[in-house]
Protein backbone atom coordinates (compact mmCIF):
# COMPACT_ATOMS: atom_id res chain seq x y z
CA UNK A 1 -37.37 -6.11 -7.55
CA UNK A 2 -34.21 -4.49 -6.06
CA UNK A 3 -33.86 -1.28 -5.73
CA UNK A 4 -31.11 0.85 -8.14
CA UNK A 5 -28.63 3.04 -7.82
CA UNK A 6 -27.76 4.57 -11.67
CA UNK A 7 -24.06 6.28 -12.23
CA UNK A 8 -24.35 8.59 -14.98
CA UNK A 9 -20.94 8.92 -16.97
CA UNK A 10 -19.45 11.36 -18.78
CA UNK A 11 -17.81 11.39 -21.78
CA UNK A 12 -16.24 13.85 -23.99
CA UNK A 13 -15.58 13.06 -27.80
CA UNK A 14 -15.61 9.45 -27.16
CA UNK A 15 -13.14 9.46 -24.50
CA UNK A 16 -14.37 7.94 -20.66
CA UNK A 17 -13.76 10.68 -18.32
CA UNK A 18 -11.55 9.35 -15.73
CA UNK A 19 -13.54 10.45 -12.95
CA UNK A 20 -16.75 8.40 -13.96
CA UNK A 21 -15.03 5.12 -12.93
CA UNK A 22 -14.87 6.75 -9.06
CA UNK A 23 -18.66 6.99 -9.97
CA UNK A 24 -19.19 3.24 -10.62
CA UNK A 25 -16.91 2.41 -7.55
CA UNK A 26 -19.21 4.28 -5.38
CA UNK A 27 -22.68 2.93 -6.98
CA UNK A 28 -21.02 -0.55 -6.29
CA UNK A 29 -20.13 0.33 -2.60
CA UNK A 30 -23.71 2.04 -1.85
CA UNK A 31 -25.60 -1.16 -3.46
CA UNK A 32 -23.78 -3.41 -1.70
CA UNK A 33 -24.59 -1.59 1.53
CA UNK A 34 -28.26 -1.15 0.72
CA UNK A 35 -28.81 -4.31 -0.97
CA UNK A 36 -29.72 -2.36 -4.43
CA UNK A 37 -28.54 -2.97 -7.87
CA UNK A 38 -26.07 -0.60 -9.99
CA UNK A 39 -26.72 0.62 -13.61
CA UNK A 40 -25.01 3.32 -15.70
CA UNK A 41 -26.00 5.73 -17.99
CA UNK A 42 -23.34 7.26 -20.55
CA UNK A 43 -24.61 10.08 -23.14
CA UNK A 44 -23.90 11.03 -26.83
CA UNK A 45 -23.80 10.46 -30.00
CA UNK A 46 -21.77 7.08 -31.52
CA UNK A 47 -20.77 6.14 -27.81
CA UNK A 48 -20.78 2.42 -28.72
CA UNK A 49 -17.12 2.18 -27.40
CA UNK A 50 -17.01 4.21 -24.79
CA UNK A 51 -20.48 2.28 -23.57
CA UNK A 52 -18.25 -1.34 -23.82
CA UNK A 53 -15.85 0.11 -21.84
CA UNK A 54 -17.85 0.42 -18.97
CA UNK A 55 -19.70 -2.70 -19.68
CA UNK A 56 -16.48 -4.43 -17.95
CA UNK A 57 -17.63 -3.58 -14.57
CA UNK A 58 -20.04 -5.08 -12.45
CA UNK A 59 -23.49 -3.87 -13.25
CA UNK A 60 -26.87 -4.81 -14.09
CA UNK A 61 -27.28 -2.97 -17.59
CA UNK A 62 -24.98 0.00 -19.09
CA UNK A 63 -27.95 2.09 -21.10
CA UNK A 64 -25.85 4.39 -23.93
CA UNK A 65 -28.46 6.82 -24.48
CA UNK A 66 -28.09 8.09 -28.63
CA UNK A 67 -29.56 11.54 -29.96
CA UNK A 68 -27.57 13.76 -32.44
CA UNK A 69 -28.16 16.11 -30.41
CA UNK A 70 -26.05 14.73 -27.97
CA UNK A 71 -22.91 14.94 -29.92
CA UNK A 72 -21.73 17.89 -28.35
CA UNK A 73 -22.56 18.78 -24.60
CA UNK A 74 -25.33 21.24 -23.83
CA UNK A 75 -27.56 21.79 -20.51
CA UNK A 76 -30.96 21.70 -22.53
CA UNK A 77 -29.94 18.75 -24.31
CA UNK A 78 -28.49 16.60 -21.24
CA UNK A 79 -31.53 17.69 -19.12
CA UNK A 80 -33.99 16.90 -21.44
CA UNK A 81 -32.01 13.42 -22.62
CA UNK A 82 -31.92 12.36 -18.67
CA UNK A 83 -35.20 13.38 -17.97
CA UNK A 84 -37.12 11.41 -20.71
CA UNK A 85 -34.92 8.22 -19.75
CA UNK A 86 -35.76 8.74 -16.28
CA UNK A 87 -39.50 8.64 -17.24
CA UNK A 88 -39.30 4.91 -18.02
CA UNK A 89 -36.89 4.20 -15.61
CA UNK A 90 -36.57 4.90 -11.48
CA UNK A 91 -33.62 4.51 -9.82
CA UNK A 92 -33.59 5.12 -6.01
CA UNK A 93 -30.26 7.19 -6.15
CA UNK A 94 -28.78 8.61 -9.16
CA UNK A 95 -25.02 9.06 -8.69
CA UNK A 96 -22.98 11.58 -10.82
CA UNK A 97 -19.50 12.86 -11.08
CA UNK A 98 -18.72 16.63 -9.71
CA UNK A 99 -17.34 18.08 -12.80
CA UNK A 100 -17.93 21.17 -14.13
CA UNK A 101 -20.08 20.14 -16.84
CA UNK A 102 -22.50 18.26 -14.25
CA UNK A 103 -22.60 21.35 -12.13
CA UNK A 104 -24.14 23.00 -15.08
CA UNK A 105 -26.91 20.93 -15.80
CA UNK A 106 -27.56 18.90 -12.44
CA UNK A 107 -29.58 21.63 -10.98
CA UNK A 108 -31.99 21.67 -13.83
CA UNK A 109 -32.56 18.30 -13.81
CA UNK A 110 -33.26 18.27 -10.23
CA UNK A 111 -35.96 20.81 -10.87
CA UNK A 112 -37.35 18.68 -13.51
CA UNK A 113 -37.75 15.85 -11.96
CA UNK A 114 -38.88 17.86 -8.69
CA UNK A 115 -36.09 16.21 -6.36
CA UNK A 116 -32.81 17.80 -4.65
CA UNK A 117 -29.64 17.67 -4.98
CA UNK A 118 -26.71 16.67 -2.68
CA UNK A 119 -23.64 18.05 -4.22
CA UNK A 120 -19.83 17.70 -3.78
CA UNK A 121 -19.97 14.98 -1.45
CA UNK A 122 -17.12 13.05 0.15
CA UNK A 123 -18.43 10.07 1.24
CA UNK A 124 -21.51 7.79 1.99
CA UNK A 125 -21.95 5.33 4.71
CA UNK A 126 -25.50 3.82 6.46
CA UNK A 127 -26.41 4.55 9.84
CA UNK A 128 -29.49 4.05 11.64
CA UNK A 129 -31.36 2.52 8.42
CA UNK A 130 -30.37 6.36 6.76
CA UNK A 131 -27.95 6.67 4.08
CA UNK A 132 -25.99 9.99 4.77
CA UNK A 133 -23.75 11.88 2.42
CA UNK A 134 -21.34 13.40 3.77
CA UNK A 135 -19.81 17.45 2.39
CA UNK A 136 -17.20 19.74 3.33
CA UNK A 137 -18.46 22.86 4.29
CA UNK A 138 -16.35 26.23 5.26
CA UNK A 139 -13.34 25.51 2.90
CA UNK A 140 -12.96 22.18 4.43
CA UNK A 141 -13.25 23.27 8.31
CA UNK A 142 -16.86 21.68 9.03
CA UNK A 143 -18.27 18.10 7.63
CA UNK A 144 -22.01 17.68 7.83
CA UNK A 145 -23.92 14.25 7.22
CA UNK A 146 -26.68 14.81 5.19
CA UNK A 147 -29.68 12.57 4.58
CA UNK A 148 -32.15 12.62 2.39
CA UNK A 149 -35.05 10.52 4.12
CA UNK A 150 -35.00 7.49 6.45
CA UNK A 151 -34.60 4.27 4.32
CA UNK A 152 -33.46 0.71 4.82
CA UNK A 153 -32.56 -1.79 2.86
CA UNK A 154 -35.06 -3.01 0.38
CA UNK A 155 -37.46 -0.35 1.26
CA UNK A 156 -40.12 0.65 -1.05
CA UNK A 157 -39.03 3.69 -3.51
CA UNK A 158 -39.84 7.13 -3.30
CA UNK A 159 -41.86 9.16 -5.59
CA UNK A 160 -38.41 10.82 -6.97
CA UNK A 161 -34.70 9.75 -7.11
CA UNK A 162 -32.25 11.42 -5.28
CA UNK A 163 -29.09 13.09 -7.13
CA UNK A 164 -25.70 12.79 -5.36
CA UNK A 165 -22.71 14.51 -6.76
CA UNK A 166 -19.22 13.28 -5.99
CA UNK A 167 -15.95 15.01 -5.19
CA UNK A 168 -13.46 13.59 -7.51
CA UNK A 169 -11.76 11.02 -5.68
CA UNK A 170 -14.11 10.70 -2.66
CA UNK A 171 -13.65 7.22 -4.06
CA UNK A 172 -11.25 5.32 -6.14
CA UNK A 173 -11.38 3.93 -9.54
CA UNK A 174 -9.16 1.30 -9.05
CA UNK A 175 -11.93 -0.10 -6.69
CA UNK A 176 -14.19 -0.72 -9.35
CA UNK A 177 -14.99 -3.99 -9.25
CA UNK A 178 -14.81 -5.77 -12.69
CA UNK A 179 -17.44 -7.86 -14.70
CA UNK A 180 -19.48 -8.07 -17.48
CA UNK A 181 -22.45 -6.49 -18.13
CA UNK A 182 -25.00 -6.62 -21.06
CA UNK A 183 -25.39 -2.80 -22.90
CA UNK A 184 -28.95 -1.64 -24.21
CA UNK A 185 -28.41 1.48 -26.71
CA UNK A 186 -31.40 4.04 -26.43
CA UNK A 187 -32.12 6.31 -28.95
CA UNK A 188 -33.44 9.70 -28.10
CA UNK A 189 -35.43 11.97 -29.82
CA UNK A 190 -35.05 15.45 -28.90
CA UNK A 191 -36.44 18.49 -30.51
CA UNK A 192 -34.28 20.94 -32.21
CA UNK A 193 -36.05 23.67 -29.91
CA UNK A 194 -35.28 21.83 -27.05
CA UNK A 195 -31.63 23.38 -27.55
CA UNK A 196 -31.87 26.73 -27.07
CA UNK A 197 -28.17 26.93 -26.49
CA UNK A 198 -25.97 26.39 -29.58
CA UNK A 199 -22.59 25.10 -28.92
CA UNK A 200 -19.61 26.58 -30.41
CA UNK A 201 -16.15 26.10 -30.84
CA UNK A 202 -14.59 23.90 -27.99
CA UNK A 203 -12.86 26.13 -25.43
CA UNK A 204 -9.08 26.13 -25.34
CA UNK A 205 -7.48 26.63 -22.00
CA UNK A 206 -4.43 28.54 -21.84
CA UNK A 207 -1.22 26.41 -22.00
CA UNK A 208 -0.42 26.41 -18.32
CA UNK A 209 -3.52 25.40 -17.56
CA UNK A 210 -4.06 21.69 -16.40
CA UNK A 211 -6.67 19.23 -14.76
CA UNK A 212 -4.55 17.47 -12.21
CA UNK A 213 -7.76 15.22 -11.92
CA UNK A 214 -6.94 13.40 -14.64
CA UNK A 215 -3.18 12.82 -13.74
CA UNK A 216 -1.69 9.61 -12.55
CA UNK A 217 0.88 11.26 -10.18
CA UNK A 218 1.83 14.45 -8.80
CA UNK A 219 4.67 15.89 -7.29
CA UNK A 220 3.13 18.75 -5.09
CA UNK A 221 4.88 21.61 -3.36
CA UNK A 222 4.33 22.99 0.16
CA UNK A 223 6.15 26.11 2.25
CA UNK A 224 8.99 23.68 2.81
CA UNK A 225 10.15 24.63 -0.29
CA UNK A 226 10.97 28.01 0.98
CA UNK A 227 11.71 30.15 -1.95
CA UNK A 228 10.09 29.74 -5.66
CA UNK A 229 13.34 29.66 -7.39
CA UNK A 230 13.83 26.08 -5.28
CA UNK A 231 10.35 24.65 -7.23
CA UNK A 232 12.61 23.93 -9.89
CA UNK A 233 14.11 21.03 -7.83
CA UNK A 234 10.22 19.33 -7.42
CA UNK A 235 9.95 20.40 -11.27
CA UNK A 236 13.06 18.36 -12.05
CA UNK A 237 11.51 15.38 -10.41
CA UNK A 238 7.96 15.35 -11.32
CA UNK A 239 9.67 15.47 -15.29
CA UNK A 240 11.75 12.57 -14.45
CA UNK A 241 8.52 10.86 -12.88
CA UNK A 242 6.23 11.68 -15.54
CA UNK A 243 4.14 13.67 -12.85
CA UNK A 244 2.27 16.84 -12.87
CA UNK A 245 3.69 20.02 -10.82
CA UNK A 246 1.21 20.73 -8.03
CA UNK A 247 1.06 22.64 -4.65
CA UNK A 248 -0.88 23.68 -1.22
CA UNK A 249 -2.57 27.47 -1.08
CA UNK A 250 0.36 29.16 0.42
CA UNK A 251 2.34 28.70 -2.86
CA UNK A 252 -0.27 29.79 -5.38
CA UNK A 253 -1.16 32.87 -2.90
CA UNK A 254 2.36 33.89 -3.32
CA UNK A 255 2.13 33.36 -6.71
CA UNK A 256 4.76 30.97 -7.30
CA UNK A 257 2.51 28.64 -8.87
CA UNK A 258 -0.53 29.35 -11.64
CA UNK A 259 -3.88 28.57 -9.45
CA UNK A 260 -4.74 25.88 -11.12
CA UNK A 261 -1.98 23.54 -9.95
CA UNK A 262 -3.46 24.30 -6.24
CA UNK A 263 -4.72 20.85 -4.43
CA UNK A 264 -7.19 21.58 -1.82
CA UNK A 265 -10.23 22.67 -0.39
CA UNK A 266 -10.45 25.63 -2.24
CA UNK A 267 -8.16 24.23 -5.30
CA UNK A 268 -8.34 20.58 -7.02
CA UNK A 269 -9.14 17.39 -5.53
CA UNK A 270 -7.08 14.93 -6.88
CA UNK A 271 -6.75 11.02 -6.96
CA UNK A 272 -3.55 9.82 -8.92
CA UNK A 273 -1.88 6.62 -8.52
CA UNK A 274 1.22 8.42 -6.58
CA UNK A 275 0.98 11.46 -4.45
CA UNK A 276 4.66 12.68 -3.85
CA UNK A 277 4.27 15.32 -1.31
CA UNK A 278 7.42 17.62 -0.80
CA UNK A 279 7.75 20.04 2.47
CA UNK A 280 3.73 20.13 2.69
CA UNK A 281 2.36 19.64 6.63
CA UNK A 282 -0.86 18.32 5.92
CA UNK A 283 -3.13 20.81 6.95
CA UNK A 284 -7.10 19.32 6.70
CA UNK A 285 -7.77 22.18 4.05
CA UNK A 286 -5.05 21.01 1.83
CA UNK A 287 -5.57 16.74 3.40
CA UNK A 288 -9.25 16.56 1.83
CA UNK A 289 -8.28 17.64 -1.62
CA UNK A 290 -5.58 14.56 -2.14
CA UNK A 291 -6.80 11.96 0.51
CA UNK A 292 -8.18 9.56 -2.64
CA UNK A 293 -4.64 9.12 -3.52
CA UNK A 294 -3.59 5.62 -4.05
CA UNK A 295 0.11 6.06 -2.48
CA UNK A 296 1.41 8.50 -0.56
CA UNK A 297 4.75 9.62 -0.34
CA UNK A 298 5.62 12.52 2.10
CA UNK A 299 8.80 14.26 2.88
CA UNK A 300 9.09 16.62 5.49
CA UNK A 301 11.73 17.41 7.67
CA UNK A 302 9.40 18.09 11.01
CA UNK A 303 8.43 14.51 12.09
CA UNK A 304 5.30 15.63 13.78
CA UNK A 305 3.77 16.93 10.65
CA UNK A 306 0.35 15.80 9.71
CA UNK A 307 1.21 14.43 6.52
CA UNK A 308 2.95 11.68 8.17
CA UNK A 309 -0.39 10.10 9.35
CA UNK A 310 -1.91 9.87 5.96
CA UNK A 311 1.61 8.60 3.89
CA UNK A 312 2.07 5.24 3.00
CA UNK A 313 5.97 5.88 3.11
CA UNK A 314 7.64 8.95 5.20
CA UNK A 315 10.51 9.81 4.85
CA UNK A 316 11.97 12.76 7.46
CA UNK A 317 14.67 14.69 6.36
CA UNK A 318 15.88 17.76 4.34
CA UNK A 319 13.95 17.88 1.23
CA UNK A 320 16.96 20.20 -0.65
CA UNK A 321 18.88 16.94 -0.04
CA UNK A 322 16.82 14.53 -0.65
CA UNK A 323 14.62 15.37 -3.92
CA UNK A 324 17.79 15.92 -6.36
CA UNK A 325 19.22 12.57 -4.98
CA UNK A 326 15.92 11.11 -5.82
CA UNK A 327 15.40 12.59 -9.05
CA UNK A 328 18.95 11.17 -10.39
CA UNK A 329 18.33 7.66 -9.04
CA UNK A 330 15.15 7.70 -11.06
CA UNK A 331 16.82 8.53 -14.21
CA UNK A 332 19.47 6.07 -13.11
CA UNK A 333 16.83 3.70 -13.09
CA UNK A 334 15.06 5.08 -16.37
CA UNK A 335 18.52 4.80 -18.39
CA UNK A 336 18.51 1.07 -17.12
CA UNK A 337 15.29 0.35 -18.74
């Protein structure tokens, strides 16, 4: 029987978390390389449709593990949920998003099932029979390859899975290969005094607060844009767009920007359908939090900058010239429409 790699999903309120699709793309990509099989798990409570959804991807089995006490997210609960499921069932490699919410509870189910965790990582690739993982380390300055134990295709399991966490967009949803796959619905009991957390009211983020993970496209600011009063010109576009205001370190260290529109190492990483980069040079720090972008559109007036070798168009020029031209042929185009 063929060894499997399981993606766990996450969900929240019935809603697919964008992110968990990257998740299936990369179970898909590993098993191909290893010769394994791919399964998902997806947790909660009345997760019927959000279980069909990823049924139409190419698996083996989507499991939708049920338990009341699932209905709302808590570490005890999640832990103890996974770790009775993965009693019955032993995947090679369990795969997970790196969300916040997986942060929280991935190191205690490590623990329990007395395996380690590889965390944040960027990408996977065989070499020498060893599958390694590699992370960014030091902000993005160092990569290391990291292995868990020699293996080869079709090798005999291990006495515990391994637990990979993913940087959102190491891979791409849109490279999720489609299918159909049957769905088995688990119930799970767990004790009441398993839970020793109660969860409250759902936190609120402040207004200005946003989770440019989940956005389609972004317009994002670099130093080109020389003084914060001119980030109302990348403003005007990313509203004609329909995009999401982001930007490199240097802007949100000045404090022209909240934090949390900052795409980078130490900031977001992102993977939306467009990427519309505007006076940024590409520095590695700020390159490994948007490199999952589908399309990339740079504009940068020095036609040596970095950026140019990751865009799919460039365009070299004046950005104070070229954005508001842009932004009025778009809602040229919109009033068409």
């Amino acid at each position: 029987m063929a060894e499997t790699v399981l993606a766990i999903a996450e969900q929240h309120s019935g809603q697919l978390n964008r992110v968990s699709l990257e998740t299936v793309a990369a179970a898909q990509a590993i098993a191909q390389q290893m010769g394994w099989q791919v399964e998902v798990a997806v947790l909660g409570s009345g997760i019927a449709a959000v279980a069909q959804q990823l049924a139409a991807f190419q698996t083996a089995k989507v499991y939708a593990l049920e338990s009341p006490q699932l209905a709302h997210y808590t570490a005890d609960a999640y832990t103890h949920a996974l770790r009775s499921f993965l009693s019955t069932h032993t995947p090679q490699l369990i795969l997970l998003p790196h969300t916040y919410q997986v942060r929280d509870f991935a190191p205690a189910l490590a623990l329990e099932l007395q395996t380690t965790v590889v965390s944040d990582v960027t990408a996977c690739k065989l070499e020498n029979s060893k599958l390694l993982f590699t992370r960014q380390m030091f902000q993005g300055k160092f990569a290391a390859d990291v292995s868990f134990a020699a293996t080869a295709p079709n090798s005999a399991p291990h006495s515990a899975p391994w637990i990979v966490t993913l940087q959102n967009g190491a891979y791409r949803a849109d490279q999720a290969i489609a299918g159909t796959a049957p769905v088995e619905n688990v119930a799970l009991e767990i004790p009441a005094a398993v839970v020793r957390v109660q969860p409250q009211e759902i936190f609120q983020e402040a207004k200005h607060a946003v989770d440019l993970t989940q956005a389609e496209r972004i317009v994002a600011v670099g130093r080109g844009i020389k003084e914060q009063k001119n980030i109302a010109l990348a403003e005007a576009l990313a509203a004609a767009l329909g995009a999401e205001l982001a930007a490199s370190r240097p802007i949100c260290d000045a404090g022209w920007l909240p934090l949390d529109r900052q795409v980078g190492s130490s900031g977001q990483t992102v993977a939306p359908k467009l990427y519309l980069a505007l006076g940024i040079s590409g520095a590695i720090q700020h390159i490994v939090g948007m490199k999952g972008a589908r399309t990339v559109v740079a504009i940068n007036k020095d036609a040596e900058a970095p950026i140019f070798e990751l865009a799919d168009v460039g365009v070299v020029g004046n950005l104070f010239d070229i954005v508001p031209a842009l932004t009025e042929e778009i809602k040229k185009a919109q009033t068409r429409t």
